[in-house]
C-alpha atoms as a PDB file:
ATOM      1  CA  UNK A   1     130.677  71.941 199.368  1.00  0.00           C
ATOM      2  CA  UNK A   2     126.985  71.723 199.317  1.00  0.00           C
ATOM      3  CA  UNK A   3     126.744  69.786 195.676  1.00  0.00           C
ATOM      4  CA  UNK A   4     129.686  68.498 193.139  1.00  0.00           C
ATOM      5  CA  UNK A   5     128.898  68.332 189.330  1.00  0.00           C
ATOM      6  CA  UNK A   6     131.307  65.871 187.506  1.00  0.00           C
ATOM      7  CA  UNK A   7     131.190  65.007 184.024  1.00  0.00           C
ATOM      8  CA  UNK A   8     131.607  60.856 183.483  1.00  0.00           C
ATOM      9  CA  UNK A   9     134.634  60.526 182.054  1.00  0.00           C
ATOM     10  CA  UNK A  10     135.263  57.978 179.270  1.00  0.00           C
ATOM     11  CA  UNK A  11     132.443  56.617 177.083  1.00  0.00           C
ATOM     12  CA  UNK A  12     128.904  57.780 178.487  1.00  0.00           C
ATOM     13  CA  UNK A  13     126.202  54.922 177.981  1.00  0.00           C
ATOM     14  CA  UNK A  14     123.754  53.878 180.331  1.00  0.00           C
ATOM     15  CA  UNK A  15     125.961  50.847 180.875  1.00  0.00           C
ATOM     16  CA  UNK A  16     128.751  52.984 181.780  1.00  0.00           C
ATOM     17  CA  UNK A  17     126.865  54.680 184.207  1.00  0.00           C
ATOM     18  CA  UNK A  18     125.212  51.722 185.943  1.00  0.00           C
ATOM     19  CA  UNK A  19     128.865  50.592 186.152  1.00  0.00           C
ATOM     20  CA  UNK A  20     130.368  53.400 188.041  1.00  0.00           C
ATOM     21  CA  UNK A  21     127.421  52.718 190.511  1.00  0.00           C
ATOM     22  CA  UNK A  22     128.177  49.460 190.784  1.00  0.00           C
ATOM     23  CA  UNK A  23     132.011  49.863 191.277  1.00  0.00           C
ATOM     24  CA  UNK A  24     130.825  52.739 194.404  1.00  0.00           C
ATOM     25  CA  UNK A  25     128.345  49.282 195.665  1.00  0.00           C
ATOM     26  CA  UNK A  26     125.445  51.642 194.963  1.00  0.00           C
ATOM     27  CA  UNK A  27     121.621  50.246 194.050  1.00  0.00           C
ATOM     28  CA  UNK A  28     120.300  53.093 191.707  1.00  0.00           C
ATOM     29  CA  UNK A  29     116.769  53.767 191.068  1.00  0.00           C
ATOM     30  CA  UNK A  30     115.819  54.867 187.662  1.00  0.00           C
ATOM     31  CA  UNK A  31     113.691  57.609 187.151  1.00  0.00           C
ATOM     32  CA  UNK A  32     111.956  60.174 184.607  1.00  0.00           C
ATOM     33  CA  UNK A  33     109.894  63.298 184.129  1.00  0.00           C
ATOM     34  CA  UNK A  34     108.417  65.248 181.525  1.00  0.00           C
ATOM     35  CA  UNK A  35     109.336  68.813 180.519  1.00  0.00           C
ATOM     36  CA  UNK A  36     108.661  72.044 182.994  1.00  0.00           C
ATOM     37  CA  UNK A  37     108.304  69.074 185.684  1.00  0.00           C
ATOM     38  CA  UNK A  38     109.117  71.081 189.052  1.00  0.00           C
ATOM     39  CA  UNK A  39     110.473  69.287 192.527  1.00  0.00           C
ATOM     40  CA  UNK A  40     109.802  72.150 195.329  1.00  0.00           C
ATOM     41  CA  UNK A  41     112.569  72.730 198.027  1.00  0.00           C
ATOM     42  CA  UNK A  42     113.209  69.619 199.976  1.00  0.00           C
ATOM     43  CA  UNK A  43     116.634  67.857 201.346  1.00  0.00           C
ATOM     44  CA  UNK A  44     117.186  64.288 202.344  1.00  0.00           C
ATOM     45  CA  UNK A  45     119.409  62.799 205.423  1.00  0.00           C
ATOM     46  CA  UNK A  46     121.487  60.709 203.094  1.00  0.00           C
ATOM     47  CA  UNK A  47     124.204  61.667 200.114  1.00  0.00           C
ATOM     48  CA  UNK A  48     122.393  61.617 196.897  1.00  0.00           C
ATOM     49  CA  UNK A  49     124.277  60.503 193.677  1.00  0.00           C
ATOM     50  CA  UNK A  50     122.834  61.205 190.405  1.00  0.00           C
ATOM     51  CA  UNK A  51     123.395  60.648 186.864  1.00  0.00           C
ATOM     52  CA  UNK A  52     121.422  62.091 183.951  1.00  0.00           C
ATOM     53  CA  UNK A  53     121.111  60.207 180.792  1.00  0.00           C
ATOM     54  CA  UNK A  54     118.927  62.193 178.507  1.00  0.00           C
ATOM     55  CA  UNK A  55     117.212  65.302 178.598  1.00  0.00           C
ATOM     56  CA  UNK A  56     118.184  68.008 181.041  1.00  0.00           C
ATOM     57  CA  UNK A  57     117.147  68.994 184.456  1.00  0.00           C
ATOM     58  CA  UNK A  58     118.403  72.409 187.113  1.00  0.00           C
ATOM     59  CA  UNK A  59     118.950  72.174 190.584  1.00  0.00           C
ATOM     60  CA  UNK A  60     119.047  75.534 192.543  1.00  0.00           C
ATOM     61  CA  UNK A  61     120.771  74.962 196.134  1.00  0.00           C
ATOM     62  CA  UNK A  62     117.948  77.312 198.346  1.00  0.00           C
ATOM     63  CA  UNK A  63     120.987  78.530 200.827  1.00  0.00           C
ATOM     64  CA  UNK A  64     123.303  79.936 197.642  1.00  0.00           C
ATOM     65  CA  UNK A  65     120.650  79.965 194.952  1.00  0.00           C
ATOM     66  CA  UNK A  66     123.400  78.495 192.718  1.00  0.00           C
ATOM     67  CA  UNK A  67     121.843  76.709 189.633  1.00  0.00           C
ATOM     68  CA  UNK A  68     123.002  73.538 188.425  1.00  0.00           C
ATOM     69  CA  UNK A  69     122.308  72.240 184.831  1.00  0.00           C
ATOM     70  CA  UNK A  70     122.557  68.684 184.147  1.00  0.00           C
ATOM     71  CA  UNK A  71     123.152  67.049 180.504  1.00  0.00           C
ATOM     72  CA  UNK A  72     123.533  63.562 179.961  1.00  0.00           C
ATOM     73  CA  UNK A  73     127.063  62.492 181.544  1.00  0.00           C
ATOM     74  CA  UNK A  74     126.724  65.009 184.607  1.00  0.00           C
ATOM     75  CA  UNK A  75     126.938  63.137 187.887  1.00  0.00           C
ATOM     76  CA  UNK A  76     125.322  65.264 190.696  1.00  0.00           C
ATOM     77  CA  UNK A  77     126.813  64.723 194.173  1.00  0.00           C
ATOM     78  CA  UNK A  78     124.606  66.366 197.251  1.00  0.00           C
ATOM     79  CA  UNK A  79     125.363  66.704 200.643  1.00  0.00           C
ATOM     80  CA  UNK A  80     122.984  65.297 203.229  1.00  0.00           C
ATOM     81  CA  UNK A  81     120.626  68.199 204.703  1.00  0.00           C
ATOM     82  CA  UNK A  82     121.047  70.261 201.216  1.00  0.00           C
ATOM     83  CA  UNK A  83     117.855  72.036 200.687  1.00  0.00           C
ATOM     84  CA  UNK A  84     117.560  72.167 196.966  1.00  0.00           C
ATOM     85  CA  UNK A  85     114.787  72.342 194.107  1.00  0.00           C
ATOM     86  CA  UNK A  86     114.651  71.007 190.546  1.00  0.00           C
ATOM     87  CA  UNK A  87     113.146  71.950 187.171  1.00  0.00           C
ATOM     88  CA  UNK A  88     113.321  69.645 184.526  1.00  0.00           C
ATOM     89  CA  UNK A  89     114.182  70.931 180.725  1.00  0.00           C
ATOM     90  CA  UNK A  90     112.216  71.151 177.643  1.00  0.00           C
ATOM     91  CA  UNK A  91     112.963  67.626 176.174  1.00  0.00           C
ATOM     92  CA  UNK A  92     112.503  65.687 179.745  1.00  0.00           C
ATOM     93  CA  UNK A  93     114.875  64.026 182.023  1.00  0.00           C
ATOM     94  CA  UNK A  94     115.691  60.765 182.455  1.00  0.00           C
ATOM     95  CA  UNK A  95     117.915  59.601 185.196  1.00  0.00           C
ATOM     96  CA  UNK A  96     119.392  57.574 187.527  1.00  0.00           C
ATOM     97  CA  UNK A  97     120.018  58.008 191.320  1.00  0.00           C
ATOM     98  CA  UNK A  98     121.526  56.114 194.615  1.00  0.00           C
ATOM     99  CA  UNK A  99     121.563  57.173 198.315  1.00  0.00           C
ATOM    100  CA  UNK A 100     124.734  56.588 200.031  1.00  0.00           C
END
């Protein structure tokens, strides 16, 4: 599996979510864009762990094309070597994100 999309279960705050990084000993970044915002096809050698917090971004995975919609309380899980792209939603994206 290429990319995992899991809900956080339990109460969704930003302190929740910088808690189930720290209980995984991962050092997220946090990070936002504005709306239409586009990341072109690109992978990275390391497992990337994201959370969104508000707003909404898509991930398409380049060798399915599946499309992946994040809402605040989606944790993204991506493979090392995944070649994917990103467009972020009409109210922005805010997030936060780890490499393991």
């Amino acid at each position: 599996m290429a990319a995992k999309v899991t809900p956080l279960s339990g109460e969704f705050s930003e302190s929740a979510v910088m808690a189930a990084f720290g209980r995984e000993r991962l050092t997220p970044g946090r990070w936002s864009n504005g709306p239409g915002d586009r990341y072109g096809a690109h992978s990275h050698g390391y497992h990337k762990v994201l959370f969104c917090l508000r707003g909404s971004i898509t991930f398409r995975l380049t060798d399915t094309g599946e499309e992946i919609e994040l809402h605040p309380g989606d944790r993204l899980d991506i493979e090392p070597s995944t070649v994917h792209s990103a467009v972020v939603g009409p109210e922005g994206v805010t997030c936060v994100e780890a490499a393991r």
